[in-house]
Protein backbone atom coordinates (compact mmCIF):
# COMPACT_ATOMS: atom_id res chain seq x y z
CA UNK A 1 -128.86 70.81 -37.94
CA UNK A 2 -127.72 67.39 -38.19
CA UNK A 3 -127.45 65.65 -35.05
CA UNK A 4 -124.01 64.19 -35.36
CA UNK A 5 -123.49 68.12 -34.42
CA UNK A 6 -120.83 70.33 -33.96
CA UNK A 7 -120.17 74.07 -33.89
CA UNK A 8 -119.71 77.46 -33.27
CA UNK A 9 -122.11 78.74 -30.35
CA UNK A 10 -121.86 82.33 -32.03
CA UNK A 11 -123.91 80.63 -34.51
CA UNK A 12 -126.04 78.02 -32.90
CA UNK A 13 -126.88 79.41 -29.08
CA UNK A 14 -126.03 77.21 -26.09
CA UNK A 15 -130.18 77.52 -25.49
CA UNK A 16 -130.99 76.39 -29.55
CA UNK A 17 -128.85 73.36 -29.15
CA UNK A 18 -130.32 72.43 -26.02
CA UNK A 19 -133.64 72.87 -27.35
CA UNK A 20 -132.67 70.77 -30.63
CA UNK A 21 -131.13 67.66 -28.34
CA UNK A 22 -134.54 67.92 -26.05
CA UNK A 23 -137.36 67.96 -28.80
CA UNK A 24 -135.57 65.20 -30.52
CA UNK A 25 -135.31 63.19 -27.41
CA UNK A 26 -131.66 62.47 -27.92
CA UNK A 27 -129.21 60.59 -25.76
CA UNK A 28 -125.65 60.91 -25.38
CA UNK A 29 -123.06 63.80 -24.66
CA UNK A 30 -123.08 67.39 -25.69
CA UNK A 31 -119.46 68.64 -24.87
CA UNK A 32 -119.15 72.42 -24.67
CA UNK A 33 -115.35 74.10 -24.85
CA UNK A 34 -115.08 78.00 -24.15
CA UNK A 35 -111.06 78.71 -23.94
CA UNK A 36 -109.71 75.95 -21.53
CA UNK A 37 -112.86 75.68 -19.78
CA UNK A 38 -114.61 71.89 -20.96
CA UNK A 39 -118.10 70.85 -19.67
CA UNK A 40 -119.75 68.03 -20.33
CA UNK A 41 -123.48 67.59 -20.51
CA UNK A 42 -125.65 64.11 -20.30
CA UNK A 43 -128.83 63.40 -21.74
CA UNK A 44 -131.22 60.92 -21.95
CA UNK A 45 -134.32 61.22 -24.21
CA UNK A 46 -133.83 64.74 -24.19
CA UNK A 47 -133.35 65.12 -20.44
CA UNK A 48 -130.32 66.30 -18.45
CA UNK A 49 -129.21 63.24 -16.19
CA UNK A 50 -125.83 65.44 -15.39
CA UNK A 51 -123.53 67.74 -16.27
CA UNK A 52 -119.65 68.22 -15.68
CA UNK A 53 -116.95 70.70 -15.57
CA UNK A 54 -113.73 70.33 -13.64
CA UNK A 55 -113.39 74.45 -13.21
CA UNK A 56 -117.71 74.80 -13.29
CA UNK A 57 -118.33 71.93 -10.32
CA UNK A 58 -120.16 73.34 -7.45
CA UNK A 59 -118.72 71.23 -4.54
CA UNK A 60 -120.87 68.08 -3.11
CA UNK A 61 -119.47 68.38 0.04
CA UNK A 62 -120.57 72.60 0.65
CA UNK A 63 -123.48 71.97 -0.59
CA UNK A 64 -124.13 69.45 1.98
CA UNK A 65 -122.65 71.92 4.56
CA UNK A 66 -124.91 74.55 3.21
CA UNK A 67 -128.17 72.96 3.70
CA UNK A 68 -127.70 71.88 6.73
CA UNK A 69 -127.07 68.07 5.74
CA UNK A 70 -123.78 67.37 7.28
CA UNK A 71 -121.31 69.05 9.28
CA UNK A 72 -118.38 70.79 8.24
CA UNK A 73 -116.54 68.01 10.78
CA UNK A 74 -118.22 65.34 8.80
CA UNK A 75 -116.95 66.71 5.72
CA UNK A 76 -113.42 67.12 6.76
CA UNK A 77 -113.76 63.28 7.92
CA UNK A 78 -114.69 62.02 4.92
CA UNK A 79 -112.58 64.11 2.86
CA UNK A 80 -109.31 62.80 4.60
CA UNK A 81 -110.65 59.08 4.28
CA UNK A 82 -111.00 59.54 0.33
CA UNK A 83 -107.29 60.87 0.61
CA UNK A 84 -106.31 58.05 2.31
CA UNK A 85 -108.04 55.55 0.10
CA UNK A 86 -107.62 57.64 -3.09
CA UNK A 87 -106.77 54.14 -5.24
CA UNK A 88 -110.61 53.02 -4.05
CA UNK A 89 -111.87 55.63 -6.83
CA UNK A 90 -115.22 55.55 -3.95
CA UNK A 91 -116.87 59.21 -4.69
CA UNK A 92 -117.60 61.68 -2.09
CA UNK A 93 -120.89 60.89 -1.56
CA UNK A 94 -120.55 57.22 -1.56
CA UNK A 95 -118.74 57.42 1.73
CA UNK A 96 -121.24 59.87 3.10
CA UNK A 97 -123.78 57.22 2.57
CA UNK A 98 -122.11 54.09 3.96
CA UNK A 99 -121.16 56.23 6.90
CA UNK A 100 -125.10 57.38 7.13
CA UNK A 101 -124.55 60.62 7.03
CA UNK A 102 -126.73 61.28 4.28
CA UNK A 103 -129.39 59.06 2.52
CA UNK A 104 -129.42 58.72 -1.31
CA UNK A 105 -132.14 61.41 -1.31
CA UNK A 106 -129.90 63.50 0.47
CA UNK A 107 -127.19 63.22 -2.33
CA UNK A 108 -129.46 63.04 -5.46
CA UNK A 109 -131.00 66.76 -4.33
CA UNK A 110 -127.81 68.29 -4.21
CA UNK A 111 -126.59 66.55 -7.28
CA UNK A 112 -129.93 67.92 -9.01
CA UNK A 113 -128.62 71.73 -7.83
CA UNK A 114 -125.21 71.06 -8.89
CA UNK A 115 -126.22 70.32 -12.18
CA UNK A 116 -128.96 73.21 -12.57
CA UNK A 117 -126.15 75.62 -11.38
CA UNK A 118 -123.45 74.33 -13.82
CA UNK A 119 -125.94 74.49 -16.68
CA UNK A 120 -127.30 78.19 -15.57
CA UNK A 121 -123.77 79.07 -16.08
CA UNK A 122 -123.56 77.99 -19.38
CA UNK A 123 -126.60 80.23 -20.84
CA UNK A 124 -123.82 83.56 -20.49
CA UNK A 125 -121.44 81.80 -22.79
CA UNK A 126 -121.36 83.60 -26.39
CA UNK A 127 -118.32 82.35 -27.76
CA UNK A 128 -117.25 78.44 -27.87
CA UNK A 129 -118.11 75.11 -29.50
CA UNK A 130 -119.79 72.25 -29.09
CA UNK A 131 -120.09 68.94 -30.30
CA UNK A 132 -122.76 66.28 -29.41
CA UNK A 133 -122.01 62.50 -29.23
CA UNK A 134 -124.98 60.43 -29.72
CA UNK A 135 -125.45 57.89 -27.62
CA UNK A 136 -122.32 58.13 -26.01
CA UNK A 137 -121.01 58.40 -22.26
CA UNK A 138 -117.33 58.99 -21.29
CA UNK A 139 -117.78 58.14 -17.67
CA UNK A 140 -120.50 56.01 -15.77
CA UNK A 141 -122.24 57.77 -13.03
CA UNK A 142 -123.31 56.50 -10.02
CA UNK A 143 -126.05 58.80 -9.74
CA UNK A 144 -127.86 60.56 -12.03
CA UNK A 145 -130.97 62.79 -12.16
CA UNK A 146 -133.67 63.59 -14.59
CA UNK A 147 -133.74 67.59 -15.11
CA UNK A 148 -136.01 69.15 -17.44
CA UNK A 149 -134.18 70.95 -20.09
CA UNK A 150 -136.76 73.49 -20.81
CA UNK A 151 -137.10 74.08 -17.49
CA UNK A 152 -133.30 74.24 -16.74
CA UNK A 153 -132.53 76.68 -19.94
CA UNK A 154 -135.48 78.75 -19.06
CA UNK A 155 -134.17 79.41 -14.92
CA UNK A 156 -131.07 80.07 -16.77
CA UNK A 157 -131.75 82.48 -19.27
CA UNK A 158 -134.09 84.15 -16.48
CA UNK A 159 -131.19 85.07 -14.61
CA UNK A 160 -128.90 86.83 -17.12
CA UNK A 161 -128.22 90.38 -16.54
CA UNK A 162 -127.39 90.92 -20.73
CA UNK A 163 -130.81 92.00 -22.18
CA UNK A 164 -128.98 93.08 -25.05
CA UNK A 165 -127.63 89.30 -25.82
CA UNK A 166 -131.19 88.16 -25.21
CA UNK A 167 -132.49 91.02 -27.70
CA UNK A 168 -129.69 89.96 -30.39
CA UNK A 169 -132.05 87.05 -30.77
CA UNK A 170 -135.02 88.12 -31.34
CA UNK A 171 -136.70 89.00 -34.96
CA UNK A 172 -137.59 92.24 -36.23
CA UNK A 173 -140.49 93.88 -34.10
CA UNK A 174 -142.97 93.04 -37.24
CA UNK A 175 -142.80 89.70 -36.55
CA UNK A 176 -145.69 87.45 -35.31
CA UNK A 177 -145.04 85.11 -32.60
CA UNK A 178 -147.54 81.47 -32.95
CA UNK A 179 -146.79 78.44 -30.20
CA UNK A 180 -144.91 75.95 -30.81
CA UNK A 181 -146.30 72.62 -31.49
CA UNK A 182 -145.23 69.48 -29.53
CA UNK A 183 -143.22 67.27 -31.42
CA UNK A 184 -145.22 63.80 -32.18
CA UNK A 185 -147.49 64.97 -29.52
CA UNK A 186 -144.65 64.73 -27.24
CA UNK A 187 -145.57 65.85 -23.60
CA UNK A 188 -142.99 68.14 -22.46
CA UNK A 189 -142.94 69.04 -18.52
CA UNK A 190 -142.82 72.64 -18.61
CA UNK A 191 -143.09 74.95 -15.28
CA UNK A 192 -143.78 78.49 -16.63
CA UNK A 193 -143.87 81.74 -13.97
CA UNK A 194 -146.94 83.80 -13.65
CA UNK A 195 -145.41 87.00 -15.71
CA UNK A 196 -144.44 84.29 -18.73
CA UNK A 197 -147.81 82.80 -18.71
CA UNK A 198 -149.28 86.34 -19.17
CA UNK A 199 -146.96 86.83 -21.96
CA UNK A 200 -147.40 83.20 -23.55
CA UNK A 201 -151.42 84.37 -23.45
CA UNK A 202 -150.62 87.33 -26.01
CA UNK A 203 -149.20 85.02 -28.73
CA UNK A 204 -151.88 83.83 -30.95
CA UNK A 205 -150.52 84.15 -34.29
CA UNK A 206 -152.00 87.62 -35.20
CA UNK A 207 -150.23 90.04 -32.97
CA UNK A 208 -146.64 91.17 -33.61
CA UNK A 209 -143.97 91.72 -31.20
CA UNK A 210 -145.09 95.18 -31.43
CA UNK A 211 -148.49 94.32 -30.54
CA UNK A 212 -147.36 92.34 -27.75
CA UNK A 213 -145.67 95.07 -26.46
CA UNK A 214 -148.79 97.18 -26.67
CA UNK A 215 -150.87 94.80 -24.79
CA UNK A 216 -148.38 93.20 -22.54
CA UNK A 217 -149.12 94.25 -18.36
CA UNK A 218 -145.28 94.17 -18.23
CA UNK A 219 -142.28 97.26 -19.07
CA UNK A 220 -141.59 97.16 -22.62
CA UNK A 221 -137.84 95.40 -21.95
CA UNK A 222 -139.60 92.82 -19.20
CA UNK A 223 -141.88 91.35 -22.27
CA UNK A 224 -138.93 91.47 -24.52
CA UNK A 225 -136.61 89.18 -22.03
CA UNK A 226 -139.74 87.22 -21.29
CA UNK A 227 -140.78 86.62 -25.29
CA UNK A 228 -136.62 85.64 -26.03
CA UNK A 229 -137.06 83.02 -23.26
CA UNK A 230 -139.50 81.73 -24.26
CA UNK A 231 -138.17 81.25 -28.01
CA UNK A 232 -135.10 80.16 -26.69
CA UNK A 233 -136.86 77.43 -24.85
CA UNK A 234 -138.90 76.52 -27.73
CA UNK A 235 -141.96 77.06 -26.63
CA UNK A 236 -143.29 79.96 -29.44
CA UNK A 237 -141.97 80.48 -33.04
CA UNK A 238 -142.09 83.35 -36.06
CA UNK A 239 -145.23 82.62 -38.25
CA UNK A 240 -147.25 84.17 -41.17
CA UNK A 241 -149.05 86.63 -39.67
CA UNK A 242 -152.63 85.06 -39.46
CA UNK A 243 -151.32 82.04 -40.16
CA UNK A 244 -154.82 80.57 -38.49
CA UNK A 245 -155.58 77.73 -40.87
CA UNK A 246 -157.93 74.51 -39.21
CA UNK A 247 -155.74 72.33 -38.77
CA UNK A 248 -153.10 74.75 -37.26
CA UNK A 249 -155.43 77.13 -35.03
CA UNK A 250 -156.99 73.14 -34.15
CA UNK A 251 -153.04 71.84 -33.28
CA UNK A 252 -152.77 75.36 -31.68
CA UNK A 253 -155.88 75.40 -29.35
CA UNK A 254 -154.87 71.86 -28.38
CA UNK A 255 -151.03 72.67 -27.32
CA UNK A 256 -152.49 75.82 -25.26
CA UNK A 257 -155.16 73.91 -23.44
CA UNK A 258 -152.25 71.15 -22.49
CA UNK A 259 -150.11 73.45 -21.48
CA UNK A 260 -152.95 75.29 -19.27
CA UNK A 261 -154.26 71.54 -17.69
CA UNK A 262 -150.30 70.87 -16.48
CA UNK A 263 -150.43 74.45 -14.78
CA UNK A 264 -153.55 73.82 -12.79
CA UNK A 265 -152.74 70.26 -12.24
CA UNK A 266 -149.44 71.49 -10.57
CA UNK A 267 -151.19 74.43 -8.44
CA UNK A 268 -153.97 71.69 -7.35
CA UNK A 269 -151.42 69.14 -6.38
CA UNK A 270 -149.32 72.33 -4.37
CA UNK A 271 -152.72 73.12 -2.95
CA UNK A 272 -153.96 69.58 -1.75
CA UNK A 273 -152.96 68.14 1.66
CA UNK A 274 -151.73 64.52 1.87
CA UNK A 275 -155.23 62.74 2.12
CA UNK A 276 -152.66 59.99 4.18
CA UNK A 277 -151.50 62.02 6.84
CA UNK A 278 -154.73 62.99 8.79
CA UNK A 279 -155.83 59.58 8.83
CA UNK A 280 -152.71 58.12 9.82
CA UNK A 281 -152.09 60.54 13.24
CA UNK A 282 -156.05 59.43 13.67
């Protein structure tokens, strides 16, 4: 696919063209239509920095209400100021800041969940289009975040109810599964659940899905929806079965053991207190 893209997502899937814009370490706009609902997707270098859709926007202001942040008073009040200073153009949670109601942390967390939820909703859609502008941004946002797409497509497609649309996508059952190697020895942050990394173990370029399914700890449909994700995401491809030449099994061997070193790297940093507290109560 050229990256000057557009499309049909009944042929290219919402996940695929996420995947495509994130290994290639694009920037600019991937604008998704689906009847009159229009969302709007930022990237930068393959990352999401943000994501908009006037009838998909989970509401800054609940959110804050939600967790606890502000007050439902608080919201009201600021609320009625924008109304009354609507010409300003000053965003919701630009007046929560200057009134110190919230920090920039504050905002940037919910902003992170607001754009995780609008993209989540987007893995259900299976009929649309798209069309990517490179390097290009309608609107300048005052804050952004940096999401993980694989990560972000993979939470998504964990929480769809339609096997069946995940099992569309998958090959026939005689199919062997191989990882995926990282692009330019790209190093992709990746945070993979205990059930997928059981899964991921079972691909090694010999077994089929039907091995998989043989070997897998997992209910038959369980390693199906976990083996989809993880295509989807990019993470394992079809190969030749026994496909295990050098230089592959080598490039192979290598992506497993970096993907293995993140894992425990994450579960030691979970695991280890802050060396600096201690000393500083001392």
């Amino acid at each position: 696919m050229d990256l000057d893209l557009q499309g049909n997502i009944e042929r290219f899937t919402l996940p695929e063209i996420f995947q495509l814009v994130s290994t290639s370490r694009k920037t600019g706009t991937l604008g998704i239509q689906r009847d009159d609902d229009i969302v709007m997707v930022y990237f930068k270098n393959g990352s999401v920095i943000y994501g908009y859709g006037p009838r998909k926007t989970y509401h800054v202001g609940r959110m804050l209400v939600e967790k606890n942040r502000i007050t439902p008073e608080q919201l009201d009040e600021v609320i009625a100021e924008q109304a009354r200073h609507v010409s300003s153009g000053r965003r919701l949670g630009q007046v929560l800041i200057e009134k110190r109601y919230i920090d920039r942390a504050d905002l940037e967390e919910v902003i992170r969940k607001q754009v995780e939820e609008l993209i989540y909703s987007l893995m259900s859609w299976d009929h649309g289009s798209f069309k990517f502008y490179e390097d290009q941004f309608p609107t300048e946002e005052e804050i952004t975040v940096n999401i993980s797409t694989e990560n972000v497509v993979l939470e998504g497609l964990r929480r769809l109810d339609e096997i069946s649309r995940l099992k569309d996508h998958m090959p026939d059952f005689s199919t062997t599964y191989g990882l995926a190697l990282s692009e330019s020895g790209q190093k992709r942050d990746i945070l993979l659940e205990p059930e997928e990394w059981n899964i991921l173990a079972l691909v090694d370029g010999h077994r089929d899905i039907n091995d998989i399914l043989e070997a897998s700890p997992l209910e038959s449909i369980e390693t199906l929806k976990k083996l989809a994700s993880l295509q989807l995401a990019g993470l394992i491809i079809p190969v030749e079965k026994g496909d295990s030449g050098n230089d592959r099994l080598e490039a192979m061997v290598d992506r497993l053991g970096q993907l293995i070193e993140d894992y425990l790297t994450q579960k030691i940093g979970q695991a280890m207190p802050d060396a600096a507290g201690p000393a500083g109560d001392q």
